[in-house]
C-alpha atoms as a PDB file:
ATOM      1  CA  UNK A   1      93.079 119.034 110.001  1.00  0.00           C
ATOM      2  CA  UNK A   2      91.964 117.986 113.395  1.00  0.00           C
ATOM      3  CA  UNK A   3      93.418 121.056 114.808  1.00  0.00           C
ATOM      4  CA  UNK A   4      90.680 123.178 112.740  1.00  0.00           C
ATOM      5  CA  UNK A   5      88.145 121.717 114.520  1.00  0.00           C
ATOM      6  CA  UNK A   6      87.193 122.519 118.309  1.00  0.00           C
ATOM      7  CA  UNK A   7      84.051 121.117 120.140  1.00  0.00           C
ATOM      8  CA  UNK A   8      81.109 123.085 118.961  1.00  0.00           C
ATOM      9  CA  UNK A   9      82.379 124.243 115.345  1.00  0.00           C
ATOM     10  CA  UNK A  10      81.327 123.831 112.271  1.00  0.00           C
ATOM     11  CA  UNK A  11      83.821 124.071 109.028  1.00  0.00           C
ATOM     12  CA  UNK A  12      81.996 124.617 105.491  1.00  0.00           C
ATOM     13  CA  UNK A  13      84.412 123.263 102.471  1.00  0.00           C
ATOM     14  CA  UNK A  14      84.521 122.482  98.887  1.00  0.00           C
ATOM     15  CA  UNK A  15      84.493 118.651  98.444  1.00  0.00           C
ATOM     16  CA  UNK A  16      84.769 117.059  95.161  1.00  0.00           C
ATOM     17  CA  UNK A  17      82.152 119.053  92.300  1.00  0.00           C
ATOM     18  CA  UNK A  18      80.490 120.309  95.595  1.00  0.00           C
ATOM     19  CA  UNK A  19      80.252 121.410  99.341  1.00  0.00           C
ATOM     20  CA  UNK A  20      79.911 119.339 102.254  1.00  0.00           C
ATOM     21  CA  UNK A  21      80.781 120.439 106.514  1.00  0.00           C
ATOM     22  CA  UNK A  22      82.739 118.944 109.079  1.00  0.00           C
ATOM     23  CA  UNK A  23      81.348 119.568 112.478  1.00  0.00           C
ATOM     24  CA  UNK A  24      82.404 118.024 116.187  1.00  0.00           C
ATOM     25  CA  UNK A  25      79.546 117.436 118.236  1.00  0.00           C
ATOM     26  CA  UNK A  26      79.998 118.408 122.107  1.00  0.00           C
ATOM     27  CA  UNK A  27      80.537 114.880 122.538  1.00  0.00           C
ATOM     28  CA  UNK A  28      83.788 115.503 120.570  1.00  0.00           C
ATOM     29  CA  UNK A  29      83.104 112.819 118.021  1.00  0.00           C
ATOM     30  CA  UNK A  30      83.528 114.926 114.046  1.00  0.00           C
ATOM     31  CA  UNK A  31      81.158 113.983 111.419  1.00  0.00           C
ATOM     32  CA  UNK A  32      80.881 115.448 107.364  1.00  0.00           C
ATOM     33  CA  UNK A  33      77.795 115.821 105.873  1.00  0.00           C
ATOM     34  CA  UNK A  34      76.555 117.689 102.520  1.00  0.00           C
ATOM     35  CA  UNK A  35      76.458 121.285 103.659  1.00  0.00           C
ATOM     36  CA  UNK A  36      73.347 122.128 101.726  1.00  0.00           C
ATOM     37  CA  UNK A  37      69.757 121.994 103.940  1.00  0.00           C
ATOM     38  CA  UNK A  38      66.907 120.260 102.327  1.00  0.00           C
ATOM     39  CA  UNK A  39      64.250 122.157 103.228  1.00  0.00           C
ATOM     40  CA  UNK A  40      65.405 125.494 101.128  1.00  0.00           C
ATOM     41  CA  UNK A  41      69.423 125.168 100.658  1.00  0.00           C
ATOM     42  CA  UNK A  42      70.819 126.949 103.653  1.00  0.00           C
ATOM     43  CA  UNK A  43      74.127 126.335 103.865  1.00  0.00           C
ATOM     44  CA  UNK A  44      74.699 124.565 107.282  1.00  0.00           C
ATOM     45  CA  UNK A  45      77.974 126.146 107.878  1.00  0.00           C
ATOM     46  CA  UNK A  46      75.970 129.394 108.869  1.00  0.00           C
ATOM     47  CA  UNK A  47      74.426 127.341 111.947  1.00  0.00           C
ATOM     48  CA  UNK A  48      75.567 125.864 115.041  1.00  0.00           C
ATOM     49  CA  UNK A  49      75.988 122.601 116.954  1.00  0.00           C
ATOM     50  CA  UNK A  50      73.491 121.915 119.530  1.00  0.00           C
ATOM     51  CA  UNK A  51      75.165 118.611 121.308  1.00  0.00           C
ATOM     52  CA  UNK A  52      75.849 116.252 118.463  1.00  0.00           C
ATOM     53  CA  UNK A  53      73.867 117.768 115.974  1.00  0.00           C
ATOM     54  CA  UNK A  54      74.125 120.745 113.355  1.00  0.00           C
ATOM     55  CA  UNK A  55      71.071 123.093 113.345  1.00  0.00           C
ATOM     56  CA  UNK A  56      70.318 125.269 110.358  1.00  0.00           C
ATOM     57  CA  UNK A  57      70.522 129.100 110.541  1.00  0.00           C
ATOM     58  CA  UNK A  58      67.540 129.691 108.509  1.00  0.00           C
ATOM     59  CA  UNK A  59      65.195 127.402 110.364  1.00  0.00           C
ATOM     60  CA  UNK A  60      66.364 126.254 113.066  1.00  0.00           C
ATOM     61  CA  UNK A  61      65.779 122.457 111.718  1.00  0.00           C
ATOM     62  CA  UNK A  62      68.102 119.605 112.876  1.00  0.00           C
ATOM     63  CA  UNK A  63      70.279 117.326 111.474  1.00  0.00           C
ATOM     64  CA  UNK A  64      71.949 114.214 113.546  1.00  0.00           C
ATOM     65  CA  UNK A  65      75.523 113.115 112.609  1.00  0.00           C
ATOM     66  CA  UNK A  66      73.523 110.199 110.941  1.00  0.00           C
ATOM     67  CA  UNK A  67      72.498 112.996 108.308  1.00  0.00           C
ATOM     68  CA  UNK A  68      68.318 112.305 109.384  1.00  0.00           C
ATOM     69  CA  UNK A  69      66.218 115.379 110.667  1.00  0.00           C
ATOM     70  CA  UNK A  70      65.585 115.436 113.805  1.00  0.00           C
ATOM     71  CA  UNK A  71      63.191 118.367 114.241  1.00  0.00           C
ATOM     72  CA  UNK A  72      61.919 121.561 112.850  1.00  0.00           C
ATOM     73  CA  UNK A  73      61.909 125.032 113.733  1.00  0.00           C
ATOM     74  CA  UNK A  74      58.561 125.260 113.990  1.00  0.00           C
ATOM     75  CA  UNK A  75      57.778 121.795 115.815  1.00  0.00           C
ATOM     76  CA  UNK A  76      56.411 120.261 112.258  1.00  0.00           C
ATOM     77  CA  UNK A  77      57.398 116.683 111.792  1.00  0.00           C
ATOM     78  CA  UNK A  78      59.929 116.157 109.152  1.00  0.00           C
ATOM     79  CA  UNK A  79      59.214 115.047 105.946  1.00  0.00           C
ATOM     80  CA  UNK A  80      60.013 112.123 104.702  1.00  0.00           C
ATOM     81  CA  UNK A  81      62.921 112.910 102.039  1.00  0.00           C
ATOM     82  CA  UNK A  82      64.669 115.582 105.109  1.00  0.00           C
ATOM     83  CA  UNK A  83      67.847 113.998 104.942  1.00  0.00           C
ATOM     84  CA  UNK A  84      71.897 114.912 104.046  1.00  0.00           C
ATOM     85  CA  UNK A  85      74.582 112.887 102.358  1.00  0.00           C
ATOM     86  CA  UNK A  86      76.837 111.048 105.295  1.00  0.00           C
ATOM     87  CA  UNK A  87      80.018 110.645 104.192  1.00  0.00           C
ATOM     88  CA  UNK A  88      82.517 108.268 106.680  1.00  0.00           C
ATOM     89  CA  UNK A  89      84.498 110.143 108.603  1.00  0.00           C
ATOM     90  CA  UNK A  90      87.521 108.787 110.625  1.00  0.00           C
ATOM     91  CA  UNK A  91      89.882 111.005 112.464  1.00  0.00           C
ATOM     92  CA  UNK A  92      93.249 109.956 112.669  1.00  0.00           C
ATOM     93  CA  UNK A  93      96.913 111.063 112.514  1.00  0.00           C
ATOM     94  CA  UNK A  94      95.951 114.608 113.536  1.00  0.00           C
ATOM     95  CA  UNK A  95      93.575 114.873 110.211  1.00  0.00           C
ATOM     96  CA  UNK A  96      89.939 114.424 109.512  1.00  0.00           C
ATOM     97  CA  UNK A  97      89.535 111.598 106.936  1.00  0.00           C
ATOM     98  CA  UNK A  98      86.414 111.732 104.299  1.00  0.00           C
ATOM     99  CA  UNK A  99      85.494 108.945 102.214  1.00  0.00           C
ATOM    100  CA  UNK A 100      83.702 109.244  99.168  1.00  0.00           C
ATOM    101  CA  UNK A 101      80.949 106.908  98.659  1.00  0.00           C
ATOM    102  CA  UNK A 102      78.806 105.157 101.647  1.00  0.00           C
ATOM    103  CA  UNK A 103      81.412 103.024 102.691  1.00  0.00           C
ATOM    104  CA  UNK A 104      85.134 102.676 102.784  1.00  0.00           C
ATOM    105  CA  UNK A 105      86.574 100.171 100.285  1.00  0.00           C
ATOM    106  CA  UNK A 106      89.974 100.348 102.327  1.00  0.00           C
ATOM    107  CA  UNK A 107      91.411 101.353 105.904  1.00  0.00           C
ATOM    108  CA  UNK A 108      93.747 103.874 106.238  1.00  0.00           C
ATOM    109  CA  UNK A 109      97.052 102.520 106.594  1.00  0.00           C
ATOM    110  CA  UNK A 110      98.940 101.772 109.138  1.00  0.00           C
ATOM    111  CA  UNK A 111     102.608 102.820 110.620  1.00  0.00           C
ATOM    112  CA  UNK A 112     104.790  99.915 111.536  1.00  0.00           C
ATOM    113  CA  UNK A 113     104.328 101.518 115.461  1.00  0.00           C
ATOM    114  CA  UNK A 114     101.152 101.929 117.642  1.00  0.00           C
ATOM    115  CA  UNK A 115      99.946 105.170 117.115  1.00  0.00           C
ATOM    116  CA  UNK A 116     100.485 106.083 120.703  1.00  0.00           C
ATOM    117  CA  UNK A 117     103.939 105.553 120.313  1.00  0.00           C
ATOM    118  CA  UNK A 118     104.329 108.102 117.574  1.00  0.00           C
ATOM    119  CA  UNK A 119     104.970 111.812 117.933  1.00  0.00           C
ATOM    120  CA  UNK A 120     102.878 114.084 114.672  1.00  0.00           C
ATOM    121  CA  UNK A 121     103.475 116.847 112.834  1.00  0.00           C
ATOM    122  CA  UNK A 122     100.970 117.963 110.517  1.00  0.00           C
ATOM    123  CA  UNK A 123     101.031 121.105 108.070  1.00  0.00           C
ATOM    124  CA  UNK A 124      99.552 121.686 105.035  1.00  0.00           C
ATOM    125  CA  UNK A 125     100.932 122.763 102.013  1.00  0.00           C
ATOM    126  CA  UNK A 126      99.243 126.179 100.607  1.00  0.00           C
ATOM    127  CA  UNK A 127      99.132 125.920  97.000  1.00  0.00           C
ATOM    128  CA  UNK A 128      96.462 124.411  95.456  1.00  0.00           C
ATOM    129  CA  UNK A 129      97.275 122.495  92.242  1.00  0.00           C
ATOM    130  CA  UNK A 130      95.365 122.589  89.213  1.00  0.00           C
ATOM    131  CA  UNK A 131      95.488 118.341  88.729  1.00  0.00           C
ATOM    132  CA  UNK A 132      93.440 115.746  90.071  1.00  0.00           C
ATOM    133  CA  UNK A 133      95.363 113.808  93.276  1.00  0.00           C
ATOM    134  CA  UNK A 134      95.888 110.498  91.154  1.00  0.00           C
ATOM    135  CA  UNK A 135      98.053 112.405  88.707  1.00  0.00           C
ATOM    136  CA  UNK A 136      99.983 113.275  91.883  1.00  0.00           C
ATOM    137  CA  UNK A 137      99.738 109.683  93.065  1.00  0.00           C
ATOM    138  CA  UNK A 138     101.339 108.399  89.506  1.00  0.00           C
ATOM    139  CA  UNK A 139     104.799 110.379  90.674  1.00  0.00           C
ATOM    140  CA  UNK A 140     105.055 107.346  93.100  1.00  0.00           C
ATOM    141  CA  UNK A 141     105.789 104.355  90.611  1.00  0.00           C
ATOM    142  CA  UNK A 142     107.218 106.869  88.136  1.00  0.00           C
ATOM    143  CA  UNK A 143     110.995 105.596  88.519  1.00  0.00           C
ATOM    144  CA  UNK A 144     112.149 108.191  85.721  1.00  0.00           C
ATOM    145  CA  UNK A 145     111.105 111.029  87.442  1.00  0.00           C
ATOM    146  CA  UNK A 146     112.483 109.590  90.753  1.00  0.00           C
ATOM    147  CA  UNK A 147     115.439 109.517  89.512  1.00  0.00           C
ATOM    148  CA  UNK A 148     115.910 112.129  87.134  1.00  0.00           C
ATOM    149  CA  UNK A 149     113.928 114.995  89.329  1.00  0.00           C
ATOM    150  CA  UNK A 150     114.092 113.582  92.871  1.00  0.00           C
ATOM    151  CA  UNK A 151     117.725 112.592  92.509  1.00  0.00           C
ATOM    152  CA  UNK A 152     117.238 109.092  93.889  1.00  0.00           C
ATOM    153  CA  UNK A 153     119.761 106.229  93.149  1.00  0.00           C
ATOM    154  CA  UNK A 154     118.155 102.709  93.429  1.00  0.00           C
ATOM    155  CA  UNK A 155     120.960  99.827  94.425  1.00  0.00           C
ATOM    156  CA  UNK A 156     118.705  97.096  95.291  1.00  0.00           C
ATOM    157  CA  UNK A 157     116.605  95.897  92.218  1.00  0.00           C
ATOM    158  CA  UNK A 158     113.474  97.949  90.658  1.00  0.00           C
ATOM    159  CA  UNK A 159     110.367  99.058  92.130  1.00  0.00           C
ATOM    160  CA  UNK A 160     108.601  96.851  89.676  1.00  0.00           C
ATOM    161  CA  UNK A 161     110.171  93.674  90.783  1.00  0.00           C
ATOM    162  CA  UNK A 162     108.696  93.827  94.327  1.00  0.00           C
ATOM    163  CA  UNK A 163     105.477  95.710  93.594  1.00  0.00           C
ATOM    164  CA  UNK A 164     102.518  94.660  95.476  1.00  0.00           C
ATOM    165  CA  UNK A 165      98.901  95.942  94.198  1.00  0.00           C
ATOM    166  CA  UNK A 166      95.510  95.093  95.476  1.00  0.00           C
ATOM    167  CA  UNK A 167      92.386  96.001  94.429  1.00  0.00           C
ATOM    168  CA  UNK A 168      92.908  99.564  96.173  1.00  0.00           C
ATOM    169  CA  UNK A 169      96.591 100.238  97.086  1.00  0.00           C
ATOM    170  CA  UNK A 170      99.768  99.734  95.481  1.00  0.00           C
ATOM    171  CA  UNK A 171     103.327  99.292  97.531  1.00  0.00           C
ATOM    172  CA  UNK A 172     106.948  98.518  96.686  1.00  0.00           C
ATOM    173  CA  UNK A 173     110.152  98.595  98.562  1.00  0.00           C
ATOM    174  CA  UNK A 174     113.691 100.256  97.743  1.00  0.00           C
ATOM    175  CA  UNK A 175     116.651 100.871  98.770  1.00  0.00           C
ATOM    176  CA  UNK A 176     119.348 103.738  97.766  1.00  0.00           C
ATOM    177  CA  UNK A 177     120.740 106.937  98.208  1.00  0.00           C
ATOM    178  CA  UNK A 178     119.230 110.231  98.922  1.00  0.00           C
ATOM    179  CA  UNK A 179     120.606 112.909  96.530  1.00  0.00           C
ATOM    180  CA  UNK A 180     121.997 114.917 100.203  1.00  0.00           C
ATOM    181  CA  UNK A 181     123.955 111.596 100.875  1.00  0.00           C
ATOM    182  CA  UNK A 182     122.209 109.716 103.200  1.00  0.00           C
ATOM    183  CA  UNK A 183     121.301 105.832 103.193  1.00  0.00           C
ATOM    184  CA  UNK A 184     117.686 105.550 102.536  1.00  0.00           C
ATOM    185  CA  UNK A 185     115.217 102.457 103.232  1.00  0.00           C
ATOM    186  CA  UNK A 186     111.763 102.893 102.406  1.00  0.00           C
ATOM    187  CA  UNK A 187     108.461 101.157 101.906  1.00  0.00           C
ATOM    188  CA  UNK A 188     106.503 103.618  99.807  1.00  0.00           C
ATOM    189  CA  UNK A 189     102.328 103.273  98.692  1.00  0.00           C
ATOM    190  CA  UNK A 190      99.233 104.525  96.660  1.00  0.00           C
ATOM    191  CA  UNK A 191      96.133 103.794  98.802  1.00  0.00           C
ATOM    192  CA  UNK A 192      93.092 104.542  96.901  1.00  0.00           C
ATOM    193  CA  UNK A 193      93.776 106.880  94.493  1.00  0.00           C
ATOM    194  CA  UNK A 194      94.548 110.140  97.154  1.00  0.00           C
ATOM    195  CA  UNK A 195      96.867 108.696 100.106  1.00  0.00           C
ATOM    196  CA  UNK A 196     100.460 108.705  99.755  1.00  0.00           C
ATOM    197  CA  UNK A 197     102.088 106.401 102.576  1.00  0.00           C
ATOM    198  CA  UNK A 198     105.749 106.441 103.312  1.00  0.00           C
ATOM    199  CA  UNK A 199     107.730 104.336 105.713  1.00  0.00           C
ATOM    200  CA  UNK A 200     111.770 105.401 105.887  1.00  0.00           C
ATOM    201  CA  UNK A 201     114.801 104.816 107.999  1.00  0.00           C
ATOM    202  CA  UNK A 202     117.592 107.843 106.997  1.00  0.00           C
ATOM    203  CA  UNK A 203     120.735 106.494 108.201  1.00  0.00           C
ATOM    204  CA  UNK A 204     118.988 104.198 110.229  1.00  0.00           C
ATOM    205  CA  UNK A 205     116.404 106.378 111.807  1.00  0.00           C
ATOM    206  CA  UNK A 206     112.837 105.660 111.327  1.00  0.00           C
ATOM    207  CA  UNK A 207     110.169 108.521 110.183  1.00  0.00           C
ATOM    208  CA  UNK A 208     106.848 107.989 108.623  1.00  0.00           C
ATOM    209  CA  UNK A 209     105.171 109.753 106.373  1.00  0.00           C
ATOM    210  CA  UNK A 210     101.486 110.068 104.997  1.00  0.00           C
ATOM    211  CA  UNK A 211     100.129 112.976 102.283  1.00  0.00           C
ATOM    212  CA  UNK A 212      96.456 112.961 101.982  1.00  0.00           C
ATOM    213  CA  UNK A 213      95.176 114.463  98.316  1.00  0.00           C
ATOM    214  CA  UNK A 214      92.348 115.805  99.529  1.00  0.00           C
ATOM    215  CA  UNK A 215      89.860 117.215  96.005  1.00  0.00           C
ATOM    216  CA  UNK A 216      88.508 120.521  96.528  1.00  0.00           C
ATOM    217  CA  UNK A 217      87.079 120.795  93.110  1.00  0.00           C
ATOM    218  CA  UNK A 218      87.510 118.231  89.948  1.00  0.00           C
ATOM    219  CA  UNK A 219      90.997 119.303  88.537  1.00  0.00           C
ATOM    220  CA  UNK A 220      92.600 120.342  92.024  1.00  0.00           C
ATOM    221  CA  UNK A 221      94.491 118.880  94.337  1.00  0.00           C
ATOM    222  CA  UNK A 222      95.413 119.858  98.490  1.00  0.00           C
ATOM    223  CA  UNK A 223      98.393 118.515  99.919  1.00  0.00           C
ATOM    224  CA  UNK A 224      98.647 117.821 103.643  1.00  0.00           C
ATOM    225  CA  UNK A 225     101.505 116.527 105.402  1.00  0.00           C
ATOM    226  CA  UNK A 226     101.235 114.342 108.269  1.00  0.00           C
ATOM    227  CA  UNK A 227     104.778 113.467 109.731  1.00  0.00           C
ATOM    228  CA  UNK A 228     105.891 110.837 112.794  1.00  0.00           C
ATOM    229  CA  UNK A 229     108.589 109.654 114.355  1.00  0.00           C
ATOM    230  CA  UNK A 230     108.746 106.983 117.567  1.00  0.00           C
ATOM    231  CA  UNK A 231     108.376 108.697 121.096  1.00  0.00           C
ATOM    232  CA  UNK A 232     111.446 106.788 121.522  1.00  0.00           C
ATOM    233  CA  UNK A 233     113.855 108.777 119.367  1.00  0.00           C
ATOM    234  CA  UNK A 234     115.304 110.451 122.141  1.00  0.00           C
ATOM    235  CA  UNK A 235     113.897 113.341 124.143  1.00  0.00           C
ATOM    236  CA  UNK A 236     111.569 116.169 122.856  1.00  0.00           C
ATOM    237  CA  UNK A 237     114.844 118.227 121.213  1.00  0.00           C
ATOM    238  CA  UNK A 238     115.886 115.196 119.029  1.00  0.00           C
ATOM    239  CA  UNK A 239     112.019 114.116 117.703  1.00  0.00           C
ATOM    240  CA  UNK A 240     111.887 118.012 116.984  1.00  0.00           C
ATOM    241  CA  UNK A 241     114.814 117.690 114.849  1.00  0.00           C
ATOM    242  CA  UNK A 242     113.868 114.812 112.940  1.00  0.00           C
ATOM    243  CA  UNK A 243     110.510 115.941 112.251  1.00  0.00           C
ATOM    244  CA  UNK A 244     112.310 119.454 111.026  1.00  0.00           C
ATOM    245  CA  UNK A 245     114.306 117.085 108.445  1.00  0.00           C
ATOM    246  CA  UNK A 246     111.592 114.911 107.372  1.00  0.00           C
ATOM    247  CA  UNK A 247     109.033 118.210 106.591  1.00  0.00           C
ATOM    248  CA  UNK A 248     112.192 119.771 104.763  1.00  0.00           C
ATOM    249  CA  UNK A 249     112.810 116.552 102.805  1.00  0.00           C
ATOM    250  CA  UNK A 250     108.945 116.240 101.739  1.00  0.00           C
ATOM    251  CA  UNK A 251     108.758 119.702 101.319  1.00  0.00           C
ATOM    252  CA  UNK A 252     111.515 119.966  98.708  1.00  0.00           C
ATOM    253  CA  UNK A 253     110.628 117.130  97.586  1.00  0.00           C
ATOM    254  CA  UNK A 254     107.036 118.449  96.766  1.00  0.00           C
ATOM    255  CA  UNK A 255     108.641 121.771  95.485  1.00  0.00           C
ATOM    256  CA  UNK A 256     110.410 119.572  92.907  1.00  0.00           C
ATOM    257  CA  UNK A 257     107.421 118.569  91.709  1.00  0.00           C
ATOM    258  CA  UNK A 258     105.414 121.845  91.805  1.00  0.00           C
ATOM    259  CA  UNK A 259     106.938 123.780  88.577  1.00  0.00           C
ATOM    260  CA  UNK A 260     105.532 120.139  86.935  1.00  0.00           C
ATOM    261  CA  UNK A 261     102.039 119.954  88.785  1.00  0.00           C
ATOM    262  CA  UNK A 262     101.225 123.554  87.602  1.00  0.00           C
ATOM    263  CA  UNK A 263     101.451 122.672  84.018  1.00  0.00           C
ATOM    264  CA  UNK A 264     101.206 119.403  83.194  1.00  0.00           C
ATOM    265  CA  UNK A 265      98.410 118.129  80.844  1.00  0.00           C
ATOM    266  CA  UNK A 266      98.861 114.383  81.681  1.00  0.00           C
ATOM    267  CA  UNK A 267      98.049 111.899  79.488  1.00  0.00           C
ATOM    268  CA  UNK A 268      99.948 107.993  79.024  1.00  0.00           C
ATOM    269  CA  UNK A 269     102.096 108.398  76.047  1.00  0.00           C
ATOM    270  CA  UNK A 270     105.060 106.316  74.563  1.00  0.00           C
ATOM    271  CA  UNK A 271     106.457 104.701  77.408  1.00  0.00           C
ATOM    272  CA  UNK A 272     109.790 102.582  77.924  1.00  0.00           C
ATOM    273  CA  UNK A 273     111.559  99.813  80.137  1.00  0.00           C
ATOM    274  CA  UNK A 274     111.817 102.291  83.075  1.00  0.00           C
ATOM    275  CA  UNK A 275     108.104 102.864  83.098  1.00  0.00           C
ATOM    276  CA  UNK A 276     106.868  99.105  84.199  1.00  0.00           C
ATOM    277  CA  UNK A 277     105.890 100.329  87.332  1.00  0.00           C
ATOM    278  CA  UNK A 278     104.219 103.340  86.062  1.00  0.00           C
ATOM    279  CA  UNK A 279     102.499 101.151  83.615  1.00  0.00           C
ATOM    280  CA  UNK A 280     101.206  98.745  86.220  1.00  0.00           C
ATOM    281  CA  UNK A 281      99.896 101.718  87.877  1.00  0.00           C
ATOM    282  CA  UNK A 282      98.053 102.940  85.534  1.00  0.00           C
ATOM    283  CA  UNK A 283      96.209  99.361  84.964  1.00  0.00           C
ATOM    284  CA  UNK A 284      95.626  99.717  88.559  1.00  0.00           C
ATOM    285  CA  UNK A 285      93.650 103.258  88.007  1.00  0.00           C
ATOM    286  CA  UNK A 286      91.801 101.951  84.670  1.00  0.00           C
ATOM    287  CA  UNK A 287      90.258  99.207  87.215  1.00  0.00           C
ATOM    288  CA  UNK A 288      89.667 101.252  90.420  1.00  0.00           C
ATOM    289  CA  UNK A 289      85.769 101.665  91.224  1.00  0.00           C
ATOM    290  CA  UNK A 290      83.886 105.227  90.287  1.00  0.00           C
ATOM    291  CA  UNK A 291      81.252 106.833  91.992  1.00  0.00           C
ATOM    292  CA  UNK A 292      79.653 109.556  93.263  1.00  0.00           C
ATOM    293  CA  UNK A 293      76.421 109.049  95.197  1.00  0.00           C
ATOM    294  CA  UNK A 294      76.446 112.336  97.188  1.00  0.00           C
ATOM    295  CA  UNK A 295      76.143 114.752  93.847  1.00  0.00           C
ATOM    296  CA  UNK A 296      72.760 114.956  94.009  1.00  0.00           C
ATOM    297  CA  UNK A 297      72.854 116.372  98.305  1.00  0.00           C
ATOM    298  CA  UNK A 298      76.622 118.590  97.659  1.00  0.00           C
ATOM    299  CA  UNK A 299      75.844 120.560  94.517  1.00  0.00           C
END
């Protein structure tokens, strides 16, 4: 989260099958790298920024937010191969965004309202689950366990009749009734194959809502919450209180799912009519792109 990071610091975290940091420059501008220093394997969370670039405790050599070595302790040049892994890094809705790979197949998606007319909330959830995100992300199109676990009633068609899916997101609309009575509208999404998006008027007031999987290890998933609502809704007392409801409707939400998440060994079985969606989805994950190129800098 945005809010771990002050000018100056340096955060060391597990990242996919490896480590990587996160570190804003004086400048302010937040970069991730692979944590691990050529030259012997330091880890660079032990060493400091010095302006927009992350120095290594052990030697004092330096690395630009480009990932290339700028100097040496000593004054010797570089060598040639003195390089980390950059990852693209975007900062946005109060989190620090990652990508995996060398560049971004997708943009993060957007709200339906500027992002400077949004007030955020973000928390993260402190459980760790012991699945990788896209088995969360499959809960999405899964109109069983919508219904049957999430208490959802659908009263305009199926998600499966108004699916869209591109090569790396997947949205549908509904409308119903929350199982605490409300009206619901929303416009719900897979992007990738770790971003949850969530558009949703509750009796006809608008929140959004976004949950980045982020994949601390292969097998695990980290759930974030990142909540708005429109400056507009009212004064600061009334955007407080619909941001209270919206983290207590995820949240529940969420712990519906946990007693499932922590046991789950999930596999595509025998499937029925209600699981079109679900089965589109899956088509959808059988095609997305694999690839690792930083496992040779993080491990």
């Amino acid at each position: 989260m945005s809010s771990e990071l002050s000018p100056g610091t340096i955060l060391g975290t597990s990242f996919l099958d490896g480590r990587i940091v996160v570190f804003r420059g004086e400048s302010g501008t937040v970069q991730a790298l692979s944590a691990y220093c050529p030259h012997l394997g330091a880890d660079l969370a032990a060493g400091s920024v010095v302006g927009d670039a992350i120095r290594c405790a052990f030697h004092h050599w330096e690395y630009s937010q480009e990932g290339t070595c700028l100097k040496t302790g000593p004054g010797d040049p570089p060598p040639p191969g003195a390089c980390l892994f950059r990852f693209p890094t975007v900062e946005r809705y109060g989190m620090i965004w990652v990508f995996n790979g060398e560049t971004p197949l997708f943009d993060l998606p957007d709200f339906p309202y500027p992002d400077d007319d949004l007030v955020f909330r973000v928390e993260a959830h402190d459980e760790v689950f012991p699945v990788d995100p896209w088995v969360v992300c499959c809960n999405t199109p899964d109109v069983q366990h919508i219904r049957v676990v999430h208490g959802f009633k659908f009263d305009k068609g199926e998600p499966a009749e108004n699916m869209v899916l591109t090569d790396h997101s997947m949205m549908y609309d509904f409308d119903g009734i929350h199982p605490a009575g409300p009206r619901v509208t929303f416009r719900v999404g897979i992007f990738g194959t770790t971003i949850f998006y969530q558009s949703s008027f509750f009796n006809g007031r608008w929140y959004g809502y976004i949950a980045p999987f982020g994949m601390p290890a292969p097998g695990r998933t980290k759930v974030y919450y990142v909540l708005a609502t429109r400056k507009s809704e009212g004064d600061a007392a009334s955007q407080k209180e619909l941001l209270d409801f919206a983290m207590g409707v995820q949240r529940q939400i969420l712990a519906d799912d946990a007693p499932i998440l922590r046991g789950v060994h999930f596999r595509p079985g025998a499937l029925t009519k209600s699981d079109t969606a679900l089965a589109r989805f899956f088509e959808y994950l059988r095609k997305f792109p694999r690839a690792h190129p930083s496992a040779e800098f993080i491990r």
